[in-house]
Each structure stands twice: as structure tokens, then as C-alpha cells.
Protein backbone atom coordinates (compact mmCIF):
# COMPACT_ATOMS: atom_id res chain seq x y z
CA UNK A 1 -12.77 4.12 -27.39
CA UNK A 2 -11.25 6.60 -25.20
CA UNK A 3 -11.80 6.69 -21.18
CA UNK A 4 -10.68 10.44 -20.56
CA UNK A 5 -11.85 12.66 -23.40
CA UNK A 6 -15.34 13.89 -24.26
CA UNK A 7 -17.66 15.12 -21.67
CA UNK A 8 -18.52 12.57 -18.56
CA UNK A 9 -21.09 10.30 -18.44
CA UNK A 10 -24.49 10.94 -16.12
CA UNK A 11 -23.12 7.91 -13.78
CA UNK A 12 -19.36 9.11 -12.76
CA UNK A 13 -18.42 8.92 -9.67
CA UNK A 14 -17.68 13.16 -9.14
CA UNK A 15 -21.39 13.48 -9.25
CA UNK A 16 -22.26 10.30 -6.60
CA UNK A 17 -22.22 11.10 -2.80
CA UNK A 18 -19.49 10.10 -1.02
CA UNK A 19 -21.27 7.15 1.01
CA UNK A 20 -22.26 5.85 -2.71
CA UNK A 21 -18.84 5.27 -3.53
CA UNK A 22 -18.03 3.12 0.12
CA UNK A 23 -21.23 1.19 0.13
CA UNK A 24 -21.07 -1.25 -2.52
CA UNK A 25 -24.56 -2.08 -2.78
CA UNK A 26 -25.99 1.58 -2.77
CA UNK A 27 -23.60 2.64 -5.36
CA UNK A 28 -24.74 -0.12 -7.76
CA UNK A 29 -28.39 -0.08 -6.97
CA UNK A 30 -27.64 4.03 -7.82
CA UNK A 31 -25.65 2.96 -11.01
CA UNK A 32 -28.28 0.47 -11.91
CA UNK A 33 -31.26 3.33 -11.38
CA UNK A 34 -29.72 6.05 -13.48
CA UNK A 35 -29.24 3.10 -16.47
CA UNK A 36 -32.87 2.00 -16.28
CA UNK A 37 -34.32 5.20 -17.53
CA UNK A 38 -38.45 3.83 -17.57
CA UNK A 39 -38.03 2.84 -14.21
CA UNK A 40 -39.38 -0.38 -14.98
CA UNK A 41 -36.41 -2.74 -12.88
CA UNK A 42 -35.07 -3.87 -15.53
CA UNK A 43 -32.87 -2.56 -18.40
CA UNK A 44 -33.43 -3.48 -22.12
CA UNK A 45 -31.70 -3.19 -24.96
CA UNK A 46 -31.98 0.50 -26.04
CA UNK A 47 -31.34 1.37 -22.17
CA UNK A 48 -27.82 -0.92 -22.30
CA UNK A 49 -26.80 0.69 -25.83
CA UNK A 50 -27.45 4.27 -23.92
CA UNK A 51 -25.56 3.28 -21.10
CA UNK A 52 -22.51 2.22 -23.36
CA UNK A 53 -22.01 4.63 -25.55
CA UNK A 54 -22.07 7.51 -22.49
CA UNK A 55 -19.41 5.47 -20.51
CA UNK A 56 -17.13 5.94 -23.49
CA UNK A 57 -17.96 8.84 -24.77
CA UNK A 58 -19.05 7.21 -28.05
CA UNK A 59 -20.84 8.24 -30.91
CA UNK A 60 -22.97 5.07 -31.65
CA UNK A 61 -22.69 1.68 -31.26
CA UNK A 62 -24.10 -1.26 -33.75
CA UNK A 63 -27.15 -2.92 -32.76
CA UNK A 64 -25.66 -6.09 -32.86
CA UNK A 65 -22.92 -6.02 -30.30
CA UNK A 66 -25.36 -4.67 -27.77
CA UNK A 67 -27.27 -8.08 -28.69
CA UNK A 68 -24.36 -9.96 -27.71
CA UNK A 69 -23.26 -8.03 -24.51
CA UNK A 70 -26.97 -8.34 -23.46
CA UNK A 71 -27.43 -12.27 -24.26
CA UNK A 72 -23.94 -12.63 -22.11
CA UNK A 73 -25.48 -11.02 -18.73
CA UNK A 74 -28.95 -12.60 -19.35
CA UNK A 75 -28.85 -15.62 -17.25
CA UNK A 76 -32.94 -16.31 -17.65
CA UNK A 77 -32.78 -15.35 -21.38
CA UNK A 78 -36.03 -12.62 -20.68
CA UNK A 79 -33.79 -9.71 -22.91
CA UNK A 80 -33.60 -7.78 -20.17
CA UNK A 81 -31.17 -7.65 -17.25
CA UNK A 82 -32.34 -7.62 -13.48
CA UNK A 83 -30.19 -5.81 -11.03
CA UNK A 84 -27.82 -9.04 -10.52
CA UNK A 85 -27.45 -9.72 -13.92
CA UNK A 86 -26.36 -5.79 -14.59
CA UNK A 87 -23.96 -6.46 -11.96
CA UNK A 88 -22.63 -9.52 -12.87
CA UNK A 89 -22.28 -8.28 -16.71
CA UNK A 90 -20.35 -5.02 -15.49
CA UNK A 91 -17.79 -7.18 -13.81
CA UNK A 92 -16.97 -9.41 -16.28
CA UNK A 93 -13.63 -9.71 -17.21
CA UNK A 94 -14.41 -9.51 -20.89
CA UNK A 95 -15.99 -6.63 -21.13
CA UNK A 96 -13.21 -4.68 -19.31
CA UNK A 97 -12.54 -1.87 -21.91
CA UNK A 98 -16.54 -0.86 -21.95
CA UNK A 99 -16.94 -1.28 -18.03
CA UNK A 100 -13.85 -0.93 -16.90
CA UNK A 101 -13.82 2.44 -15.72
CA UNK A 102 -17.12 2.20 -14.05
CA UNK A 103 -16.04 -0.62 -12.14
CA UNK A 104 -13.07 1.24 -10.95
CA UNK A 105 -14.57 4.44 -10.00
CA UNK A 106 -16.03 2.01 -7.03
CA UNK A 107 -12.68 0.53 -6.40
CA UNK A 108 -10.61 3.05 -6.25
CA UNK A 109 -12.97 4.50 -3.32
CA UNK A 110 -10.23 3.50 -1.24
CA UNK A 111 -7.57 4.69 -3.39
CA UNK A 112 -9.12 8.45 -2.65
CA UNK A 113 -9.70 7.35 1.35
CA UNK A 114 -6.02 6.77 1.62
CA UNK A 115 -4.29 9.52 -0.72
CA UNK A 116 -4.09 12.95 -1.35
CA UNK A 117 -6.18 15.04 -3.97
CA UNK A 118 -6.36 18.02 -5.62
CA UNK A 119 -9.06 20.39 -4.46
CA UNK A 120 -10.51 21.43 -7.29
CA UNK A 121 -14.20 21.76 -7.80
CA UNK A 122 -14.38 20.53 -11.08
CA UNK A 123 -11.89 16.92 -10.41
CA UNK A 124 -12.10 14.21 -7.69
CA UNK A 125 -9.47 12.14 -8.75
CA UNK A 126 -7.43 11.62 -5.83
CA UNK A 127 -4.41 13.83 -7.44
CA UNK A 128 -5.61 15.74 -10.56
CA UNK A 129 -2.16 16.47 -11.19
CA UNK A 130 -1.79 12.71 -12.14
CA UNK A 131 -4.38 11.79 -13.92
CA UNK A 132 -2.61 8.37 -14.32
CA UNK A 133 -1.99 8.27 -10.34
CA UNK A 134 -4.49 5.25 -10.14
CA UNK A 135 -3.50 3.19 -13.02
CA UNK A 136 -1.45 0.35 -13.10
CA UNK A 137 0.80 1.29 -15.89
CA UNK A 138 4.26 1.03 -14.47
CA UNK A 139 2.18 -1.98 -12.45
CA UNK A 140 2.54 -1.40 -8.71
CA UNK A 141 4.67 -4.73 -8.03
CA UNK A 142 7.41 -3.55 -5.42
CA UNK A 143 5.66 -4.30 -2.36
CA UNK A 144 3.47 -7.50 -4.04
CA UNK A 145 7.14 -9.13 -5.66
CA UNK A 146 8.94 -7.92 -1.92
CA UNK A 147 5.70 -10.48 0.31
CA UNK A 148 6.02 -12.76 -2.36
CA UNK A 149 9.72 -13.39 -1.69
CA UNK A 150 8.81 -13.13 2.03
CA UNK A 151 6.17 -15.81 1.77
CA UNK A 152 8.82 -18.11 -0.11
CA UNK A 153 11.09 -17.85 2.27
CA UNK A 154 9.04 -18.49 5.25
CA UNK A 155 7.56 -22.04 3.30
CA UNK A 156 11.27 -22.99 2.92
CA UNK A 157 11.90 -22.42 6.51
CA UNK A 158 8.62 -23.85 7.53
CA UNK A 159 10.13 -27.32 5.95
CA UNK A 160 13.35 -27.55 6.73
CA UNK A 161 13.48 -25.87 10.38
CA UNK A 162 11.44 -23.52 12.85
CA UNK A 163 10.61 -20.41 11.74
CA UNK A 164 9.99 -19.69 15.95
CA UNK A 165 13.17 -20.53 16.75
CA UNK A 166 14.35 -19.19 13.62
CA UNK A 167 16.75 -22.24 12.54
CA UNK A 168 15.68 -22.92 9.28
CA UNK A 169 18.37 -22.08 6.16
CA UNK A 170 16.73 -18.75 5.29
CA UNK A 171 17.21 -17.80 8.67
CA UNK A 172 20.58 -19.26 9.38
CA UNK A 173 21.91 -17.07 6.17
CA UNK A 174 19.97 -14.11 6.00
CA UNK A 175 19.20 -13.14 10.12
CA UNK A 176 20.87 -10.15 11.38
CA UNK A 177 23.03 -11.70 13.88
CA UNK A 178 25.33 -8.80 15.80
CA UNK A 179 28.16 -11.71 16.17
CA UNK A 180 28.05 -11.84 12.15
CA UNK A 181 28.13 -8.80 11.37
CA UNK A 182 30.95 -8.65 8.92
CA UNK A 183 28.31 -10.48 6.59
CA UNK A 184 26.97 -6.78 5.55
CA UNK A 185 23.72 -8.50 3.71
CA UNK A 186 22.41 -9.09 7.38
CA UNK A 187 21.84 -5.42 7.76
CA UNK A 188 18.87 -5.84 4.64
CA UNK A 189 18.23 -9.65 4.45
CA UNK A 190 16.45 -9.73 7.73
CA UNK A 191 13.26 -8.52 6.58
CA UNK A 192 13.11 -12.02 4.85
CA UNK A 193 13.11 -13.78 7.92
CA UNK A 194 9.99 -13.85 10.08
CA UNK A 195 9.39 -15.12 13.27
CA UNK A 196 5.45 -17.07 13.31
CA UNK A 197 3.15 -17.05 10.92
CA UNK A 198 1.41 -13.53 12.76
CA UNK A 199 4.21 -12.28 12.45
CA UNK A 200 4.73 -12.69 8.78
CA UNK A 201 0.69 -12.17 8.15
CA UNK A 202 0.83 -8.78 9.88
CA UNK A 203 3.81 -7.57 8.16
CA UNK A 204 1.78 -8.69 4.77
CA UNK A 205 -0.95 -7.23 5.49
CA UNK A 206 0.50 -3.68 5.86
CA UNK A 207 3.08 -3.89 2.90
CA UNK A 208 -0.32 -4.76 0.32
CA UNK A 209 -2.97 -2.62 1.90
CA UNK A 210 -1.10 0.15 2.20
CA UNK A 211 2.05 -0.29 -0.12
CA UNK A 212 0.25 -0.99 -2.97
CA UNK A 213 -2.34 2.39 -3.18
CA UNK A 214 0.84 4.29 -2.19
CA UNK A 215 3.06 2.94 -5.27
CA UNK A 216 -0.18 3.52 -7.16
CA UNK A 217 0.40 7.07 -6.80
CA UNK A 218 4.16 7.36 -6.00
CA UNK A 219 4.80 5.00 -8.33
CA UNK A 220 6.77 1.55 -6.80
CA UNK A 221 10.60 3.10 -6.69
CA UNK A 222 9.59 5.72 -4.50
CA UNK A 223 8.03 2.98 -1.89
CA UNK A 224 10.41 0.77 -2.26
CA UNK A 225 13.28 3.61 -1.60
CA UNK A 226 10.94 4.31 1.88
CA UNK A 227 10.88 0.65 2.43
CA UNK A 228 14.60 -0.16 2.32
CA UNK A 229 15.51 2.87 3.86
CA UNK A 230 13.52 2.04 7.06
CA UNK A 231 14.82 -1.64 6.89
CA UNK A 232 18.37 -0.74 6.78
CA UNK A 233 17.07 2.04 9.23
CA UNK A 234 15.84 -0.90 11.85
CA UNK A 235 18.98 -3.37 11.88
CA UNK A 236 21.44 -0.06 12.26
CA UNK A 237 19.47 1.53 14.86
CA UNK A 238 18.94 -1.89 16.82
CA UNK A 239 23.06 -2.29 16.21
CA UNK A 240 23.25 0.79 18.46
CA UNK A 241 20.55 0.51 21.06
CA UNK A 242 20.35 -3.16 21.28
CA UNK A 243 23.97 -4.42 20.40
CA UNK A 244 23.92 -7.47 21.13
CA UNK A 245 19.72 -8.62 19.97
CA UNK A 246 19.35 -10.37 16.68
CA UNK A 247 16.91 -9.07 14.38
CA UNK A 248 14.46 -10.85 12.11
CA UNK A 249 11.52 -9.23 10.37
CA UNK A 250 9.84 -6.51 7.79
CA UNK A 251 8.74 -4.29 10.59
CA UNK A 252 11.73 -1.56 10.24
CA UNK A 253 10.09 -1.54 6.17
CA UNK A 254 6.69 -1.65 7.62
CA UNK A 255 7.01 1.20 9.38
CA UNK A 256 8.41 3.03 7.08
CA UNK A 257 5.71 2.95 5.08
CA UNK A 258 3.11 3.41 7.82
CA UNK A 259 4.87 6.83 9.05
CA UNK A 260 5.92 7.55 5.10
CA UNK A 261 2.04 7.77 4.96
CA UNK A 262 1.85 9.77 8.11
CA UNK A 263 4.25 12.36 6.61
CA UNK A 264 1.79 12.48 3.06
CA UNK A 265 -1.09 13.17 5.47
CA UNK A 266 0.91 16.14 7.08
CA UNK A 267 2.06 17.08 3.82
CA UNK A 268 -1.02 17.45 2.13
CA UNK A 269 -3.28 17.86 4.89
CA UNK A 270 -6.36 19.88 2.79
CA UNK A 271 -5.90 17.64 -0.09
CA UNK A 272 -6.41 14.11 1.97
CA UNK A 273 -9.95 12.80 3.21
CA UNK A 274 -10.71 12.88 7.06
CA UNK A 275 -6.74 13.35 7.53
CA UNK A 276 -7.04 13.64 11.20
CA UNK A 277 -9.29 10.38 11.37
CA UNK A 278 -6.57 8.72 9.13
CA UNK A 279 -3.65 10.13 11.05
CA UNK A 280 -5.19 8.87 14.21
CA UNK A 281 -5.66 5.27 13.23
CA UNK A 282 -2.19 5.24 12.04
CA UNK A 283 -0.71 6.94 15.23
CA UNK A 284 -2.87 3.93 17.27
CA UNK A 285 -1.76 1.19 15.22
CA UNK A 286 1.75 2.48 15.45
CA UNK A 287 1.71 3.09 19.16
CA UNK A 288 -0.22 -0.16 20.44
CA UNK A 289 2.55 -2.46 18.21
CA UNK A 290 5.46 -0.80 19.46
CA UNK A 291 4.16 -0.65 22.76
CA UNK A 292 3.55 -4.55 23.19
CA UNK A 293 7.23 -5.06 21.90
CA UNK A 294 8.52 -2.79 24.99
CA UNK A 295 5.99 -4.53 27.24
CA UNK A 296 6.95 -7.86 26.13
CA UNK A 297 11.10 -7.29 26.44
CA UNK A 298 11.02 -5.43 29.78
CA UNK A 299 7.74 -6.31 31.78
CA UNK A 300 7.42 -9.98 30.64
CA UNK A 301 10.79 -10.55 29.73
CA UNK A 302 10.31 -12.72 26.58
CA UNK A 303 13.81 -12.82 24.56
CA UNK A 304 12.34 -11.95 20.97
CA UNK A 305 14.06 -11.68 17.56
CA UNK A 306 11.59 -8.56 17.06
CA UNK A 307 13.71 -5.59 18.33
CA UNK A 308 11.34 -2.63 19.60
CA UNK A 309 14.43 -0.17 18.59
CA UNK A 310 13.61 -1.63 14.66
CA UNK A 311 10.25 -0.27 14.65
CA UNK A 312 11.19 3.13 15.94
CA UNK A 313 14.07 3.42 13.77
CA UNK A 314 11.70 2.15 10.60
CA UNK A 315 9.08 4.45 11.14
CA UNK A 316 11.63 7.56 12.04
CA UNK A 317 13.08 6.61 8.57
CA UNK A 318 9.95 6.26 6.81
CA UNK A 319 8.88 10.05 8.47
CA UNK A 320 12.17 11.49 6.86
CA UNK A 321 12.58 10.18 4.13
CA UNK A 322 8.69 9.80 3.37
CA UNK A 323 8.81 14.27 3.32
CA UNK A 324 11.31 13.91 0.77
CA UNK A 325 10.43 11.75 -1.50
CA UNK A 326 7.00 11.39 -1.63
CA UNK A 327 5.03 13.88 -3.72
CA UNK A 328 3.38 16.83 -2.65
CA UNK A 329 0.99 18.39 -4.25
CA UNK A 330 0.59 21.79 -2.96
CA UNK A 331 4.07 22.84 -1.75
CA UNK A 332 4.19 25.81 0.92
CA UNK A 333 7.29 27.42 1.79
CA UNK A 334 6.78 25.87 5.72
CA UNK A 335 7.02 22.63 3.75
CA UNK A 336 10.24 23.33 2.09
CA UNK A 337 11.74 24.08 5.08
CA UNK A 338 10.03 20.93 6.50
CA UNK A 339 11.67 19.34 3.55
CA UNK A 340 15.27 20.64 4.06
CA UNK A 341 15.43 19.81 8.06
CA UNK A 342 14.14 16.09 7.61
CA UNK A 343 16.94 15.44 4.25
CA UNK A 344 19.53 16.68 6.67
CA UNK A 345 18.30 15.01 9.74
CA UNK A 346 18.25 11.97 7.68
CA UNK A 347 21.50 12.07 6.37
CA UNK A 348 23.13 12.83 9.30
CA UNK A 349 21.60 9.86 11.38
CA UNK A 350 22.05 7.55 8.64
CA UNK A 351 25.89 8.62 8.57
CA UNK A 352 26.56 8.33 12.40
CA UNK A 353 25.00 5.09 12.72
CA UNK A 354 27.19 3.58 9.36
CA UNK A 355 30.39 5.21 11.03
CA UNK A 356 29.78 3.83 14.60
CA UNK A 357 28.99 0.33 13.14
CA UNK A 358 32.80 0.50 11.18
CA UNK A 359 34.69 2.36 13.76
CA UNK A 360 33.60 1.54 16.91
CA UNK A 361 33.81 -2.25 16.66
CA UNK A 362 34.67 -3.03 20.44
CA UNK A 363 31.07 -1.57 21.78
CA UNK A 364 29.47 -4.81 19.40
CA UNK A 365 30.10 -8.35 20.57
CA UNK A 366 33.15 -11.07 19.38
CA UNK A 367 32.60 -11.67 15.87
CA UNK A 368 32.01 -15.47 15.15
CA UNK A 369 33.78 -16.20 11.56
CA UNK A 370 32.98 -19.59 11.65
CA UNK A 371 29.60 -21.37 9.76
CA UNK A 372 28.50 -22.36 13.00
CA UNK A 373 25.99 -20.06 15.16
């Protein structure tokens, strides 16, 4: 059975409201209405079999495995199903090939809040030039393998030290420590070290919920590129502004992918959904964090291991490099100019910081080559 050919079914999701497809309940109940064609609450057998065969475009379908789909979701054995019973049968995992994509097109509701889409009257995929944006074939693993690691890490540290004080052995080897570093894996391995569990939750939090739907579309080596970029980004900007702060933390990555996100919104601006509502929240987020890291450093004077200068170097990474290498779906010529001036800009930063950390070795602090901090 085939998901994309054929005509579309009476219950997809291009012909639903919008507020159907964010309320959970209302788009079922609205799902569960068009299947039940009497109107009598319930749906019987020849209502199911009707229902089937339209969400996969099907010519017919034998009595007999209707009988058994229906006997699975009837939990009073009347042979019909009630509203919960429709909805319970839809989401089981066993019947995934007939109901998967209906259970997706409510899903991926905040796949089409969060990325661009074509606007075309006849698609509302969120990018009809990828029909297979949404899918998870390549599976979007960067950023969920990158916290896994993270979480590790922290657990190990959590036993055998203080991740506040940030003593533990992950720490020890992988911090960025300015009087180390000739070990060059400091500049990356940081982002494996967290300070506090809030600090690790938060960082989490952004690298799923907004990682994920982005790798979704860009597919997981564009994010990742984004990611490392604004980590190595963070420890060489601190290196400049900060020479002599240790660093520990995914922030710089973080916000890289926040203001990589930022740059898709400016990007494709017409093709996104309330863009300046989304560009806003981001800009807030972005601006309160970074904010309480300056307030806490000068005003409170509380020696962190979360350098302000790594967010702002993160998230100017994720801007630049986010124009170039995420996709855009409706290029203008403005853009490609956009697109030329933030590759260069990149480049050049990215160069003047690597020279200045090799050449100008006197402006860092006395290198410590022994195993002792």
C-alpha cells in the first residue's frame, strides 16, 4: 500500500483548519466525525473498511482483516468502536503502515510550526520540494546520539566527582582549560562537560526540540556541521575575549542552532508560519540567557565555567553558517548576496581567531604540561 500516490483521502490534514491540527482533541473528535458517516457515535465495520481503504488509497480490502483490526480496538466487544477505542486503535503500534500517516499528519503539526514550506495552494507539507523532509529515513540521530553522550558523561562525573565544581574525570580530560591549551581536543570536548544538572537539562532540551525537526528537514550532517561550528566557535571566541576563563558546556552548539534557525526564518520568511512570532520567541530566549550570564559575571560576580563570550560566539556561528548551509527554498538574488557576505564573514573570523590562538601565544596564560590542574 502506497502513502503518496492516488488521490487524498477526505480526512488529510491540507483540508483541516489549522487549530485542528494543534489541538489534539479537536482534530481527533474531527477525524473520528468524518469516519462515522451515520452519525450514530460509533463506527462499525463497513465505516472502518471505508476509512482504510481511503487512507491508502486502496482498492478494496477483505472482509476479514477489517474483522480483526476491529476486534483489536474493541475493548467492550459491542463491534463497534467509541471515540476512545478509534483512538486507541489508530495509535497502535501494529497497525502503523494503515494509520501511520494519519497519526503523523497530527504530529508533525509542529514539524510545519517550526520549518519552512512551500506556498503552494495545492501542498502543505512543510517543504513540498522534499516530500521526504519529515521522514525519518536517514533517521535524525545527530543531535539525539550528541545528548546521549552528554548525559553519559555527566552520570560518570556525577559518581566519581562534582559536576559543580567540575572535578570529575570527564571534566578533568575534556574541559577547556586556557592553561592546557596545547591539548587541541579542549577546543570541542567541552560541550561534554556540564556544569549542574540545569545546566545540562537546558542544553537538552534545545538540542531535541529543536535539533531534531531541523535535521528532519536538513537532514542530521547539516545540523551537526551548525552545531560544531558554533562549539568550536564558543571556546575560540572565549580564548580571545576571556583568555584566561575555562569553558564547560553545549551552549556555543546550542546557539548555533537556535540562531541557525533564526537565519531559516529570515531566509524563508513567506514560506515559515507566524515567522515574526517565532523569530521573537527565539530573539527572547536568546537575549534573557545571555543576559543573566553578563549579569551574573559582572553585577554579582559569580566565577562560572559558562563563558557569556561562548554564547555570542555560538549563536554568531550558527547565524553564518546557518545562511549557508541550511536550505532555502525560494532563493532571491538579496539572498545570494546575503549568502556570499556571511561565507566570507565566516571564514575570515574563523581564520583570525585559529591564527591568534597559534601565533600570539604570550596574550594566553603559562601553559601547565603537567597531569595536575
Amino acid at each position: 500500500m502506497t502513502m503518496e500516490s492516488g488521490p487524498r483521502s477526505n480526512t488529510d490534514a491540507s483540508e483541516m483548519p489549522l487549530r485542528e491540527r494543534r489541538n489534539p482533541d479537536q482534530h481527533w473528535r474531527s477525524v473520528f466525525a468524518r469516519v462515522d458517516t451515520d452519525n450514530d457515535g460509533v463506527i462499525n465495520m463497513s465505516e472502518l473498511k471505508a476509512f482504510i481503504i481511503s487512507q491508502n488509497n486502496s482498492e478494496g480490502l477483505a472482509d476479514h482483516v477489517v474483522q480483526r483490526i476491529l476486534k483489536d480496538g474493541d475493548g467492550n466487544n459491542d463491534s463497534v468502536l467509541n471515540y476512545d477505542e478509534f483512538l486507541h486503535l489508530v495509535h497502535n503500534p501494529k497497525y502503523g503502515q494503515i494509520f501511520g500517516q494519519l497519526v503523523r499528519r497530527y504530529t508533525d503539526s509542529y514539524i510545519h510550526f517550526l520549518l519552512p514550506r512551500r506556498r503552494d495552494p495545492h501542498r502543505t507539507v512543510v517543504d513540498g520540494a522534499v516530500e521526504d523532509a519529515t521522514t525519518c529515513c536517514p533517521p535524525a540521530l545527530g543531535m539525539v546520539i550528541i545528548s546521549l553522550i552528554e548525559i553519559v558523561f555527566y552520570a560518570i562525573d556525577a559518581a566519581k566527582g562534582s559536576t559543580v565544581n567540575a572535578t570529575g574525570p570527564i571534566a578533568s580530560l575534556f574541559i577547556y582549560d586556557p592553561h592546557r591549551r596545547y591539548e587541541a581536543w579542549r577546543y570541542i570536548t567541552y560541550m561534554f562537560v556540564h556544569i549542574g544538572c540545569f545546566h545540562l537539562v537546558v542544553n537538552l532540551a534545545v538540542q531535541i526540540l529543536l535539533g531534531v525537526p531541523l535535521e528532519m528537514v536538513h537532514r542530521w550532517w547539516r545540523v551537526l556541521l551548525i552545531y560544531f561550528a558554533g562549539v568550536i566557535a564558543g571556546s575560540l571566541g572565549t580564548s580571545l575575549t576571556d583568555p584566561s576563563v575555562k569553558l564547560a558546556g553545549a551552549s556555543g552548539g546550542v546557539y548555533s542552532l537556535i540562531t541557525a534557525h533564526i537565519s531559516s526564518i529570515i531566509m524563508n520568511w513567506k514560506e515559515m508560519e507566524f515567522p515574526a512570532l517565532q523569530l521573537l520567541i527565539f530573539l527572547i530566549i536568546t537575549g534573557c540567557d545571555v543576559g543573566t550570564a553578563i549579569y551574573n559575571r559582572y553585577v554579582l560576580n559569580i566565577n562560572e565555567h559558562i563563558g557569556y563570550s561562548a554564547h555570542f560566539a555560538g549563536a554568531l556561528a550558527g547565524l553564518l553558517v546557518g545562511i549557508h548551509i541550511l536550505r532555502n527554498f525560494r532563493v532571491t538574488r538579496a539572498e545570494k548576496i546575503i549568502w556570499w557576505i556571511s561565507t566570507v564573514t565566516y571564514v575570515f573570523l574563523m581564520g583570525f581567531a585559529i591564527v591568534w590562538n597559534i601565533a600570539y601565544v604570550s596574550y594566553f596564560p603559562t601553559q601547565i604540561y603537567s597531569k595536575n590542574f
